[in-house]
C-alpha atoms as a PDB file:
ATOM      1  CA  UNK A   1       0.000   0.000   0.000  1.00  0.00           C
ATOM      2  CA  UNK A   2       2.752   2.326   1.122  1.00  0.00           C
ATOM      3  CA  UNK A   3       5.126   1.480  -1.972  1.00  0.00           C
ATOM      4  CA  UNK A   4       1.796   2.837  -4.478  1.00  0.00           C
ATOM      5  CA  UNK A   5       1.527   5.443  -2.649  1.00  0.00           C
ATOM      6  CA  UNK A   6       4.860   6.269  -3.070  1.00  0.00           C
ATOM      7  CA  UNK A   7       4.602   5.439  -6.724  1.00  0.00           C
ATOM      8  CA  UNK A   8       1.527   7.875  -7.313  1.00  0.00           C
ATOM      9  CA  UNK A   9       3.389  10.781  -5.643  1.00  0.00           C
ATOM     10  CA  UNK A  10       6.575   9.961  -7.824  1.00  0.00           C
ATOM     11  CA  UNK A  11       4.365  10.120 -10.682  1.00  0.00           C
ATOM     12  CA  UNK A  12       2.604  13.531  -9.596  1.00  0.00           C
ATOM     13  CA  UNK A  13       5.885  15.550  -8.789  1.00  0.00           C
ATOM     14  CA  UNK A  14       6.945  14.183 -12.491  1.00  0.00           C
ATOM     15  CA  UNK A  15       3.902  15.564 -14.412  1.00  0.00           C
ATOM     16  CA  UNK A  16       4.335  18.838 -12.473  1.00  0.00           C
ATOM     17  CA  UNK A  17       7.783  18.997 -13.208  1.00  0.00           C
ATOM     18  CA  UNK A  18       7.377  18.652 -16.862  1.00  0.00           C
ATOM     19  CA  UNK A  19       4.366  21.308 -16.943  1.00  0.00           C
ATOM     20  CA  UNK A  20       6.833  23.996 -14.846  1.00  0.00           C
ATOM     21  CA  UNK A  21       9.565  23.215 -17.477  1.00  0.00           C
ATOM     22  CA  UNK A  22       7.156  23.226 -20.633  1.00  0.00           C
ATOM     23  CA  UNK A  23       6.124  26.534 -18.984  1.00  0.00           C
ATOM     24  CA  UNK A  24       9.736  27.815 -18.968  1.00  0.00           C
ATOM     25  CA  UNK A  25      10.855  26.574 -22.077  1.00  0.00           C
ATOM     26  CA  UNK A  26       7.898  27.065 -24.073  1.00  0.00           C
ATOM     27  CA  UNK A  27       8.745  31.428 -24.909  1.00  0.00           C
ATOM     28  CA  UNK A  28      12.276  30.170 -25.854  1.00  0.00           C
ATOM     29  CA  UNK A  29      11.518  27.350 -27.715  1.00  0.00           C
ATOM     30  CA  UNK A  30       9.270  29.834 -29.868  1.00  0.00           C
ATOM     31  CA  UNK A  31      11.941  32.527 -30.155  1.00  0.00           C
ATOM     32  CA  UNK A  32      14.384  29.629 -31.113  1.00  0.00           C
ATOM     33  CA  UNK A  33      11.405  28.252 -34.007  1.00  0.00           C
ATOM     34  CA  UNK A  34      10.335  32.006 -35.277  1.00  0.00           C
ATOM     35  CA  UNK A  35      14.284  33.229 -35.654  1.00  0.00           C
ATOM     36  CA  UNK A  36      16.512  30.836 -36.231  1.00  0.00           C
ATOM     37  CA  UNK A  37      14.475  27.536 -37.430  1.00  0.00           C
ATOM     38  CA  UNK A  38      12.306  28.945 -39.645  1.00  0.00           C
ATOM     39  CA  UNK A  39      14.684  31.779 -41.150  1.00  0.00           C
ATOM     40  CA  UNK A  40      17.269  28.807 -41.902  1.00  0.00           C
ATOM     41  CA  UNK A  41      14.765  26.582 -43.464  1.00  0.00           C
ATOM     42  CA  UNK A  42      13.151  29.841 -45.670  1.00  0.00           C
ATOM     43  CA  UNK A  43      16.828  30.110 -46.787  1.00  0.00           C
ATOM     44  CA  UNK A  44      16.691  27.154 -48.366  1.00  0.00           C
ATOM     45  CA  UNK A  45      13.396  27.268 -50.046  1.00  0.00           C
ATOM     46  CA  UNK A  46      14.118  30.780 -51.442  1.00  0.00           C
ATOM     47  CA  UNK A  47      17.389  29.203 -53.139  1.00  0.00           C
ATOM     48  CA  UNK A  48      15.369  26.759 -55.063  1.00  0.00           C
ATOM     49  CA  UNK A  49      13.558  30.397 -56.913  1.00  0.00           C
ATOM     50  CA  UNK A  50      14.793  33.287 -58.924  1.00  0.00           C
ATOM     51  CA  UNK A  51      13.707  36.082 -57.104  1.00  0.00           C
ATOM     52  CA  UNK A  52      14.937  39.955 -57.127  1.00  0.00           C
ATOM     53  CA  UNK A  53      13.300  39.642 -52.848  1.00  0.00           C
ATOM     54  CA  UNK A  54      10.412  42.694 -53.726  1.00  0.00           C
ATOM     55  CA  UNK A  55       7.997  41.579 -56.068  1.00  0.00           C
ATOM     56  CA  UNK A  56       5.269  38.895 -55.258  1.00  0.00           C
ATOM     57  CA  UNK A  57       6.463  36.851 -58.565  1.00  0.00           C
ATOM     58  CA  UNK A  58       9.107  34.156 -57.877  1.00  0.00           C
ATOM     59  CA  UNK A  59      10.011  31.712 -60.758  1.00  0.00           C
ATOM     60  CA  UNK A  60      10.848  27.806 -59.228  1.00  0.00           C
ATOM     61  CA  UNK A  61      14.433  27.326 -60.735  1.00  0.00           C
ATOM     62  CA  UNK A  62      15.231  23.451 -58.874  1.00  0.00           C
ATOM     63  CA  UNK A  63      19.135  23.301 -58.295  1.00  0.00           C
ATOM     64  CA  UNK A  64      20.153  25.896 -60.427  1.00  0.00           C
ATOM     65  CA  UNK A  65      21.976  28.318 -58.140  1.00  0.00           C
ATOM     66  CA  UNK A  66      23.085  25.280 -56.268  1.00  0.00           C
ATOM     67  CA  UNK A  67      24.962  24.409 -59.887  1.00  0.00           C
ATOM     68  CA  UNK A  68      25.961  28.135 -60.112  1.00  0.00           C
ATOM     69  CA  UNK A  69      27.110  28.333 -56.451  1.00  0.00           C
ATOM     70  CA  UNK A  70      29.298  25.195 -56.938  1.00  0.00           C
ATOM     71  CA  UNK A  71      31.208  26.840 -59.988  1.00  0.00           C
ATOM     72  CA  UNK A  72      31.117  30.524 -58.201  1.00  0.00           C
ATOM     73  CA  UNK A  73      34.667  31.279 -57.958  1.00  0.00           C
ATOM     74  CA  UNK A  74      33.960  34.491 -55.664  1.00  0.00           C
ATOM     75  CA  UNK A  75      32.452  32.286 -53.545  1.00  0.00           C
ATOM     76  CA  UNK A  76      35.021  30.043 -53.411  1.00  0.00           C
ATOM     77  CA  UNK A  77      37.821  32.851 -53.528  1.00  0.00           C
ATOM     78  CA  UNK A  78      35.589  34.717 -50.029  1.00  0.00           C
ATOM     79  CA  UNK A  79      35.555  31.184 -48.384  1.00  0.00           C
ATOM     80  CA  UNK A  80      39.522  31.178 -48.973  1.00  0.00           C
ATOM     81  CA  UNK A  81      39.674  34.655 -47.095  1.00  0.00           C
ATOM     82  CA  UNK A  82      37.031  33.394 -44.568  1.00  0.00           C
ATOM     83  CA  UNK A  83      39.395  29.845 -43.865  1.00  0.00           C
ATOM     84  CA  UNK A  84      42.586  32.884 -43.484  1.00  0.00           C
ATOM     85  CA  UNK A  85      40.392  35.048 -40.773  1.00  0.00           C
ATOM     86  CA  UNK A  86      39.725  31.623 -39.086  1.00  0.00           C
ATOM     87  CA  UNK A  87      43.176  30.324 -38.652  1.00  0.00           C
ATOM     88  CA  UNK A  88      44.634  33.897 -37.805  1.00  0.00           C
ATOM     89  CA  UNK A  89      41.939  35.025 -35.516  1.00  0.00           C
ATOM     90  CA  UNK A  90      42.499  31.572 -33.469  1.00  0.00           C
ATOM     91  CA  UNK A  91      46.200  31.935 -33.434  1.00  0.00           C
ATOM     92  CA  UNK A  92      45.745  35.550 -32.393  1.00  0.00           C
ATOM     93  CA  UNK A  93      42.418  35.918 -30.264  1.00  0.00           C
ATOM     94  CA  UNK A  94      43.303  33.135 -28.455  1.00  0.00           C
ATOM     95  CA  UNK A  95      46.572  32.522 -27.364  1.00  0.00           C
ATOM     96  CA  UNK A  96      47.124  36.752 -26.739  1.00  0.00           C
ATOM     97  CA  UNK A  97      43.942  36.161 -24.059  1.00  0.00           C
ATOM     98  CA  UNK A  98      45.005  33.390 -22.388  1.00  0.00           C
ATOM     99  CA  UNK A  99      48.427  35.349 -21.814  1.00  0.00           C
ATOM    100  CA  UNK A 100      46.242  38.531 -20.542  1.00  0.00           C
ATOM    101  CA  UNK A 101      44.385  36.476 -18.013  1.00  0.00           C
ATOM    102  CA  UNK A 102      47.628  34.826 -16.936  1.00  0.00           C
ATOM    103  CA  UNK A 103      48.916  38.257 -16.306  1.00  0.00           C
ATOM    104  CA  UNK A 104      45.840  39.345 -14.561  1.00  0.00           C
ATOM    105  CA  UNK A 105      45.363  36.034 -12.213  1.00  0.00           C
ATOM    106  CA  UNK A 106      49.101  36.430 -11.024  1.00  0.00           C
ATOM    107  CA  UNK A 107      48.355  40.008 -10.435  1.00  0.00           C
ATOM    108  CA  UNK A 108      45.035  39.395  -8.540  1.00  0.00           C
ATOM    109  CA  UNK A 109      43.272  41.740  -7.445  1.00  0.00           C
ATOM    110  CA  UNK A 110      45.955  45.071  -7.849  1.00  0.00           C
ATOM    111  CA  UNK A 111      45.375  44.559 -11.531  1.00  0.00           C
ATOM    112  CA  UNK A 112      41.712  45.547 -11.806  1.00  0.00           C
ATOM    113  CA  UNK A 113      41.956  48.683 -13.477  1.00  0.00           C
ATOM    114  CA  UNK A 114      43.949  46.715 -16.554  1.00  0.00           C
ATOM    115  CA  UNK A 115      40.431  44.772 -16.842  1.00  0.00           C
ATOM    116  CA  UNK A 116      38.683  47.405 -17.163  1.00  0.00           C
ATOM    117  CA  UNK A 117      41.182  49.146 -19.652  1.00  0.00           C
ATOM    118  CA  UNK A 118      42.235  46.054 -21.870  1.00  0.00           C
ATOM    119  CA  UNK A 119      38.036  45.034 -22.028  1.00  0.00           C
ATOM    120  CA  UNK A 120      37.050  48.778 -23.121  1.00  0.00           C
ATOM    121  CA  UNK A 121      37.836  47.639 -27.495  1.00  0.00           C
ATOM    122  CA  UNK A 122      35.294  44.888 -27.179  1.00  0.00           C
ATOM    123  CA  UNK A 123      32.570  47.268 -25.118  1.00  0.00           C
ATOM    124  CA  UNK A 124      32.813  49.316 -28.523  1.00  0.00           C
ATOM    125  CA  UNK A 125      30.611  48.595 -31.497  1.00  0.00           C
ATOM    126  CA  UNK A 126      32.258  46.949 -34.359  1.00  0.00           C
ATOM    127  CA  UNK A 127      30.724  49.943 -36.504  1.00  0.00           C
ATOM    128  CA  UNK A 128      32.162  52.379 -34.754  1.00  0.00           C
ATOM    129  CA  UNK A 129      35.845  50.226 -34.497  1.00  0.00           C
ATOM    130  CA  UNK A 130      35.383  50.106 -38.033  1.00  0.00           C
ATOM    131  CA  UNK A 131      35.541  53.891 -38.764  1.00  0.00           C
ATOM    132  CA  UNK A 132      38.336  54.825 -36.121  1.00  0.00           C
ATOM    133  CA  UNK A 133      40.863  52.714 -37.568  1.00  0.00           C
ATOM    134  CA  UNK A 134      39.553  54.124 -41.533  1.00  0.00           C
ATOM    135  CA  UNK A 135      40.521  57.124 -40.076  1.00  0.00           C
ATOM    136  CA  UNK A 136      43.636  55.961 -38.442  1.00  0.00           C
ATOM    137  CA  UNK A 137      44.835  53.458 -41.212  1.00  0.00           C
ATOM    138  CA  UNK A 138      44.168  56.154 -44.048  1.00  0.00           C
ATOM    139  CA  UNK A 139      46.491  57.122 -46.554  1.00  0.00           C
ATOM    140  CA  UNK A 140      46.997  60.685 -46.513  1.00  0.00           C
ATOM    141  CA  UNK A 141      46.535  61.885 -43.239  1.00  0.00           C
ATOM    142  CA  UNK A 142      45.929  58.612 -41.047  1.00  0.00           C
ATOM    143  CA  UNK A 143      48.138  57.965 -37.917  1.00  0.00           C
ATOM    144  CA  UNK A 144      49.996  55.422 -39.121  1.00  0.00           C
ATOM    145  CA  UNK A 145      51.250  57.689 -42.303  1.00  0.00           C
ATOM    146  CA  UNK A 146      51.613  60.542 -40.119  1.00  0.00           C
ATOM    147  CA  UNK A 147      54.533  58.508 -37.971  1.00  0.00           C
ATOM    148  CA  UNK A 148      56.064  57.568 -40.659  1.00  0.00           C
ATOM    149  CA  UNK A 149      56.139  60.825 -42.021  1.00  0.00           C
ATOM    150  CA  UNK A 150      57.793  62.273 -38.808  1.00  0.00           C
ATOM    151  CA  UNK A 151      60.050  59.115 -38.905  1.00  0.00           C
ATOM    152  CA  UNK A 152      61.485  59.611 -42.262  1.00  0.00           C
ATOM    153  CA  UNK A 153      61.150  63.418 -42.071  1.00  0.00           C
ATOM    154  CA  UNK A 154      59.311  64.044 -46.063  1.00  0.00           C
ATOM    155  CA  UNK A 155      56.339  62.791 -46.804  1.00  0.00           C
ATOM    156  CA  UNK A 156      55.022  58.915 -46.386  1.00  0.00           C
ATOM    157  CA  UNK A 157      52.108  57.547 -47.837  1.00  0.00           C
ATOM    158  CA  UNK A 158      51.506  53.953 -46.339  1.00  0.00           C
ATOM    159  CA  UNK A 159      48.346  52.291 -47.393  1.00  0.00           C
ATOM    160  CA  UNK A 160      47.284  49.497 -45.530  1.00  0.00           C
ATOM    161  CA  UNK A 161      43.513  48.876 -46.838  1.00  0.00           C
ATOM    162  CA  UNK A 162      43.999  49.668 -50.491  1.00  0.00           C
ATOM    163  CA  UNK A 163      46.190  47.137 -51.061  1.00  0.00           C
ATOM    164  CA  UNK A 164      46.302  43.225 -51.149  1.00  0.00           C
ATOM    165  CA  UNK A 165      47.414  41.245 -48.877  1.00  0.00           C
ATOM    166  CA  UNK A 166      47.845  43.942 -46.379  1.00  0.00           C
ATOM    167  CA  UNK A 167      44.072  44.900 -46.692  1.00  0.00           C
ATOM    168  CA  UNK A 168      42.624  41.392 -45.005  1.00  0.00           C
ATOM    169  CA  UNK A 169      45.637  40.833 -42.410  1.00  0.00           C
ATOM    170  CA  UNK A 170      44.983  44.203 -41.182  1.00  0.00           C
ATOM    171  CA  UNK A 171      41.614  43.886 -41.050  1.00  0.00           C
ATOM    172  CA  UNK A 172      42.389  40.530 -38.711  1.00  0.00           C
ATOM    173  CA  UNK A 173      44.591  42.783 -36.726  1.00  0.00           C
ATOM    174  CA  UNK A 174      41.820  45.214 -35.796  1.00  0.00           C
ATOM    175  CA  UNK A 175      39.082  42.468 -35.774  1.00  0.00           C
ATOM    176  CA  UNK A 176      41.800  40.804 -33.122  1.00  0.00           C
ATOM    177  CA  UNK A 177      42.393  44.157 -31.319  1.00  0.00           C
ATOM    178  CA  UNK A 178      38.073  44.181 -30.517  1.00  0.00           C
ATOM    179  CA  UNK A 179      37.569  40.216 -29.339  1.00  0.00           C
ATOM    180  CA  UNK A 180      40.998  39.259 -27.987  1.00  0.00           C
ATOM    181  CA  UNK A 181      39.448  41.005 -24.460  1.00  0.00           C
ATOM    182  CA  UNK A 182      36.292  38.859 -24.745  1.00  0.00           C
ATOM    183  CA  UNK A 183      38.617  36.090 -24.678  1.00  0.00           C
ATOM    184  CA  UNK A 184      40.890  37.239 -22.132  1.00  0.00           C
ATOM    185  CA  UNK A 185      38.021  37.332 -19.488  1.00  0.00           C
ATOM    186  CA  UNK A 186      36.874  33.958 -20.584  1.00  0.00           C
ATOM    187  CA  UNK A 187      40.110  32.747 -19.184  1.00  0.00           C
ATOM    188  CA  UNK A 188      40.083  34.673 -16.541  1.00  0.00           C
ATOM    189  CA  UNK A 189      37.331  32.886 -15.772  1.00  0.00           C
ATOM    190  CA  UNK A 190      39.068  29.757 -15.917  1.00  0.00           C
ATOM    191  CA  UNK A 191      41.532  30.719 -13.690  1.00  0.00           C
ATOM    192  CA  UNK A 192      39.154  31.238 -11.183  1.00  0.00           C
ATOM    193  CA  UNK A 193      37.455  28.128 -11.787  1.00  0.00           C
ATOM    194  CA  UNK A 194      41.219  26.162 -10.725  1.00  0.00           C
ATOM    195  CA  UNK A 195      40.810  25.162  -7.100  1.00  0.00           C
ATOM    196  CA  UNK A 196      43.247  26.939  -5.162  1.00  0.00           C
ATOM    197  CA  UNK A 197      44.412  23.893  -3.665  1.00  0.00           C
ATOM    198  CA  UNK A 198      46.186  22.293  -6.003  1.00  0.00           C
ATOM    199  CA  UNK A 199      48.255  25.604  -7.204  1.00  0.00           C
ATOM    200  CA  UNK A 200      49.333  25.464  -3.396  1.00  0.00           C
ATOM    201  CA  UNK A 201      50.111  21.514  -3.565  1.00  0.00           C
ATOM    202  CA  UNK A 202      52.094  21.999  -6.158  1.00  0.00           C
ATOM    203  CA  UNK A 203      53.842  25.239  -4.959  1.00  0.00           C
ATOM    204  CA  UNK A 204      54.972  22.567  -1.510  1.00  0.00           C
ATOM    205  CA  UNK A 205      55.992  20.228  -4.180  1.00  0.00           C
ATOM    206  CA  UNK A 206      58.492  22.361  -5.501  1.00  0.00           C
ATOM    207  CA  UNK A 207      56.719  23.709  -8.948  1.00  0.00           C
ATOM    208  CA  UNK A 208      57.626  27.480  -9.755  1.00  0.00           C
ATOM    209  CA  UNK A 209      54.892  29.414 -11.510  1.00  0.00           C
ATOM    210  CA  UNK A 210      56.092  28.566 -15.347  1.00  0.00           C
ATOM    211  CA  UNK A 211      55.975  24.734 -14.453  1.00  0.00           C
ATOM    212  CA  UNK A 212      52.681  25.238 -12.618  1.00  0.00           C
ATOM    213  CA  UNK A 213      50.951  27.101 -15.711  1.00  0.00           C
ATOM    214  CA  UNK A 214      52.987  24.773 -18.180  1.00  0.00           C
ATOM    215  CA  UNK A 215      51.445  21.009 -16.329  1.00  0.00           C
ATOM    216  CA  UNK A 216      48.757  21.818 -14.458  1.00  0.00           C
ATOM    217  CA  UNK A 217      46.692  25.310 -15.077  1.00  0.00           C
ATOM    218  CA  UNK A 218      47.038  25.032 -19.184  1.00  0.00           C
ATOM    219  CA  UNK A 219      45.884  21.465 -19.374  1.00  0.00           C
ATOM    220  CA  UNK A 220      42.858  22.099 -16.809  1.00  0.00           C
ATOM    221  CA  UNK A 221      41.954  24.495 -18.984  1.00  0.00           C
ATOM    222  CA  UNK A 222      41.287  22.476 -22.021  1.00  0.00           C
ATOM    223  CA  UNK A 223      37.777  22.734 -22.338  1.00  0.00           C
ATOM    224  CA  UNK A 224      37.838  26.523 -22.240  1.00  0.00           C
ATOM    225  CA  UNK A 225      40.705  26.384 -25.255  1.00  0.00           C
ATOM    226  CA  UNK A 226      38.006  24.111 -26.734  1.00  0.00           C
ATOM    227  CA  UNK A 227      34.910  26.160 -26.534  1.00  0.00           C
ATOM    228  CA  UNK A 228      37.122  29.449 -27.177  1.00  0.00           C
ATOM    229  CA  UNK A 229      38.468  28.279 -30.257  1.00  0.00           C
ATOM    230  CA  UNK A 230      35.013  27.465 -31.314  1.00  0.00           C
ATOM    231  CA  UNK A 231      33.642  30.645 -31.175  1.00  0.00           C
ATOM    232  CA  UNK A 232      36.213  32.110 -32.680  1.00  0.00           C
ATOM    233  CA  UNK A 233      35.886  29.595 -35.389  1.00  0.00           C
ATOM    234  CA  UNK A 234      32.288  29.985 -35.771  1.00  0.00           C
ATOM    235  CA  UNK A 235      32.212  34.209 -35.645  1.00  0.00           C
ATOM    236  CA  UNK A 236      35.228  34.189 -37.968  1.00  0.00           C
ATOM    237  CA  UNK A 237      32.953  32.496 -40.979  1.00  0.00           C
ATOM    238  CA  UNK A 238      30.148  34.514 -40.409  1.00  0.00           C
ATOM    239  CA  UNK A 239      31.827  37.830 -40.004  1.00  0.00           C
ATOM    240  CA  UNK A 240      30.473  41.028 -41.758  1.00  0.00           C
ATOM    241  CA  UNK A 241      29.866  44.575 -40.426  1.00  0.00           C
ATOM    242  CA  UNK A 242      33.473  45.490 -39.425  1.00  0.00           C
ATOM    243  CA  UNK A 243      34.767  44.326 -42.920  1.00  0.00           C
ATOM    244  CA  UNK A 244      32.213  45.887 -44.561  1.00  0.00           C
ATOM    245  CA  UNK A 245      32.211  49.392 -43.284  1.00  0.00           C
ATOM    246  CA  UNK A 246      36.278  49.162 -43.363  1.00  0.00           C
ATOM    247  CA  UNK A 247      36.434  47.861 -47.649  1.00  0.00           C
ATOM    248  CA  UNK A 248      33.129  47.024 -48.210  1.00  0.00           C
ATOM    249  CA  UNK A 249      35.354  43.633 -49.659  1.00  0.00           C
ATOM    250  CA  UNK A 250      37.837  45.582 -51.862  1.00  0.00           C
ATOM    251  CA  UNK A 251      40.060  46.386 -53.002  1.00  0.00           C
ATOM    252  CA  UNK A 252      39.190  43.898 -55.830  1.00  0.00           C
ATOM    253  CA  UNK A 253      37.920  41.624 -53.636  1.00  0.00           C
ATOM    254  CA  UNK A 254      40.518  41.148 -51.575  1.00  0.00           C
ATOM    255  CA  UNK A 255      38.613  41.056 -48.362  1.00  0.00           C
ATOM    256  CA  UNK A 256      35.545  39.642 -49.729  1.00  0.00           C
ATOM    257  CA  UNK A 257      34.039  37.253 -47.349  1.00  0.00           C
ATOM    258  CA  UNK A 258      31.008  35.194 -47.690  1.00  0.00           C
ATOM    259  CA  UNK A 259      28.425  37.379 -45.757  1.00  0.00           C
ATOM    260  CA  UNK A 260      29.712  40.409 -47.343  1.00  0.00           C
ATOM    261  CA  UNK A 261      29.927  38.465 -51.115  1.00  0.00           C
ATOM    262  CA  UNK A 262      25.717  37.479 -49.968  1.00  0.00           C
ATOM    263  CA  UNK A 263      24.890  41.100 -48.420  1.00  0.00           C
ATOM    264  CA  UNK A 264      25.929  42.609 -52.597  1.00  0.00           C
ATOM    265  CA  UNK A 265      24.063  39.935 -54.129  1.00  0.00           C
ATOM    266  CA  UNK A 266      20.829  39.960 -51.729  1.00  0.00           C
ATOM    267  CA  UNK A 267      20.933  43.351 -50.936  1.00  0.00           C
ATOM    268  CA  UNK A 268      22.528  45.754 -54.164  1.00  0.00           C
ATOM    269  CA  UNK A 269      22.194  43.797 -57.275  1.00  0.00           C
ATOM    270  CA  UNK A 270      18.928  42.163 -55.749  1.00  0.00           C
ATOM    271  CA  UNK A 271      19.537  38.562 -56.168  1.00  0.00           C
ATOM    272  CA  UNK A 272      17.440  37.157 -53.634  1.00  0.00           C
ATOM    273  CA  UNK A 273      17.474  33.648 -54.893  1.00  0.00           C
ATOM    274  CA  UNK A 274      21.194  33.166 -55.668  1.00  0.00           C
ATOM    275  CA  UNK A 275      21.651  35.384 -51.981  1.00  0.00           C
ATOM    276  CA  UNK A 276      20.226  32.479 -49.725  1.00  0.00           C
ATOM    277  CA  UNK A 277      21.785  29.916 -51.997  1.00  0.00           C
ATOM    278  CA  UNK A 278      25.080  31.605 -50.948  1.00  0.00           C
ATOM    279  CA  UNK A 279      23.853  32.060 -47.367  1.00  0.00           C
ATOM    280  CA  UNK A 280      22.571  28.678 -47.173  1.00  0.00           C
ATOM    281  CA  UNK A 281      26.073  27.244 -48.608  1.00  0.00           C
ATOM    282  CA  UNK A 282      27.335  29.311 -45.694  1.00  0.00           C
ATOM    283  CA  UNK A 283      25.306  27.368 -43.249  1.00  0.00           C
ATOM    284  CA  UNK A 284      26.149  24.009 -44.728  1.00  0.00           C
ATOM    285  CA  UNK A 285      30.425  24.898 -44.701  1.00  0.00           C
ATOM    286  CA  UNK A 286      30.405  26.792 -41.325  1.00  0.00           C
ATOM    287  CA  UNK A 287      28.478  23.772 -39.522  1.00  0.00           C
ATOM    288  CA  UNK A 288      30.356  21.376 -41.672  1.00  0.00           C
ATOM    289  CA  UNK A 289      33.846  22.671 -40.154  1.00  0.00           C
ATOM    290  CA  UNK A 290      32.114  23.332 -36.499  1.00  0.00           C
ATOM    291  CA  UNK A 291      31.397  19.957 -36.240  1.00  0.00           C
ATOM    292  CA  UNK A 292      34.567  18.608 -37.756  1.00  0.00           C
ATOM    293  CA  UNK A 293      36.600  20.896 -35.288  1.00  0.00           C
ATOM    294  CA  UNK A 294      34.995  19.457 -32.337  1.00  0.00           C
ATOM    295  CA  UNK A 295      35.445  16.086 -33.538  1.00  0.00           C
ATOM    296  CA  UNK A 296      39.027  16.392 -33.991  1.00  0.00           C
ATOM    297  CA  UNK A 297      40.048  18.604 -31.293  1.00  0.00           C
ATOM    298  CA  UNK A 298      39.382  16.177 -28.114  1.00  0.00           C
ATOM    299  CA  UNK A 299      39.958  17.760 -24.479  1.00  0.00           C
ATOM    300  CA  UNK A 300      39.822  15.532 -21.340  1.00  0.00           C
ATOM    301  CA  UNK A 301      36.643  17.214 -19.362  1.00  0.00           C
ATOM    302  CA  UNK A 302      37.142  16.081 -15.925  1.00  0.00           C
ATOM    303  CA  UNK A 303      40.588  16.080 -13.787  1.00  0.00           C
END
């Protein structure tokens, strides 16, 4: 008697837990359906049509701009400078945080005010990055001209966004300039995360600070390396409004990347259809190398 009593109450706080958490999950579950689900699968059906994305008329078109995307060598060409962003905003972002939050956990807690200072670039809209450092990096005029026109006392004209390759590596140096800080408290938070214990077992064992960070703190902190380099991976494929305010993709497409190559076609020559073909090809490659990423790169999760 007792044990289906039990049994019924069991079954009672289950239903009601599974009402509360439909209850909380429902709104996000519909934000998650209306503006990401539903957007995603639209982009597909609207690459199956030629469509200029105004008028009502939209002519069915099967595969086509799937065969067109396939031999787009823009497309391909922006993936190439997308794959570059990638690798150098990883070997950048990353490894330049980590050694900020190093810095800041040995300092503790007299090195607050370089928190606040080294996380004011990413508190600043990408937009508004975007023009400074037009301003800065311009030819005649800009700061980095100006110095070396004091430097070499006549006139120096140095320009760093009109030309290729300098154009897309220093756009990844400004684009590393605004994240590395998100990136640097991410490890900070790792840090803090390390029990204190076993930096002070290992101090009685003998370890200085290097050996400490090289064997214990670095490989405990796998899974944020993991996750970090994910994001960075994922934001560097999908990256647009810094580039585009800075070269709009010149010079000669230089710094054309994918969202910026599908912003001109969707948006200014008002090829809807062959747009979300190049978005959706976007989806497909960015989740393609996501999930590839995190297959390959294993981290141990629990010490």
């Amino acid at each position: 008697m007792e044990k289906g009593r039990n049994t019924g109450l069991a079954r009672t706080r289950a239903r009601s837990t599974a009402g509360a958490a439909t209850v909380f999950l429902l709104p996000a579950l519909i934000l998650i359906i209306v503006f990401i689900v539903y957007p995603v699968i639209d982009t597909f059906v609207i690459s199956g049509f030629k469509w200029n994305g105004i008028s009502s008329d939209r002519t069915l078109i099967g595969l086509d701009n799937w065969n067109t995307l396939i031999h787009d060598e823009m497309f391909w060409k922006s993936f190439g400078h997308n794959l570059t962003v990638m690798v150098f905003s990883i070997l950048l972002q990353i490894p330049l945080g980590m050694l900020l939050a190093t810095f800041l956990d040995a300092g503790g807690k007299k090195f607050n005010i370089f928190k606040i200072i080294w996380f004011l670039p990413y508190l600043m809209s990408s937009v508004a990055i975007a023009f400074l450092f037009v301003y800065a990096l311009a030819t005649n005029g800009g700061l980095i001209s100006s110095l070396a026109t004091l430097i070499n006392g006549k006139k120096t004209t140095i320009d760093l966004l009109g030309k290729s390759p300098n154009a897309l590596f220093t756009i990844i140096g400004v684009m590393a300039w605004q994240f590395t800080p998100f990136y640097m408290v991410y490890f900070v938070a790792g840090y803090g995360n390390i029990d204190t214990t076993i930096y002070e077992a290992a101090v009685i064992d003998g370890a200085t600070r290097g050996q400490y960070l090289r064997y214990i703190a670095i490989p405990l902190l796998g899974p944020i390396f993991k996750t970090a380099c994910t994001m960075s991976l994922i934001g560097s494929l999908k990256y647009f409004d810094m580039i585009w305010n800075m070269t709009q993709g010149g010079p000669a497409g230089t710094t054309e990347l994918m969202a910026t190559y599908m912003y001109k076609l969707s948006f200014q020559q008002f090829n809807m259809g062959y747009g979300s073909t190049v978005a959706a090809g976007m989806f497909i490659l960015i989740t393609a190398i996501a999930l590839l990423f995190n297959k390959v790169f294993r981290v141990k999760e629990d010490y």
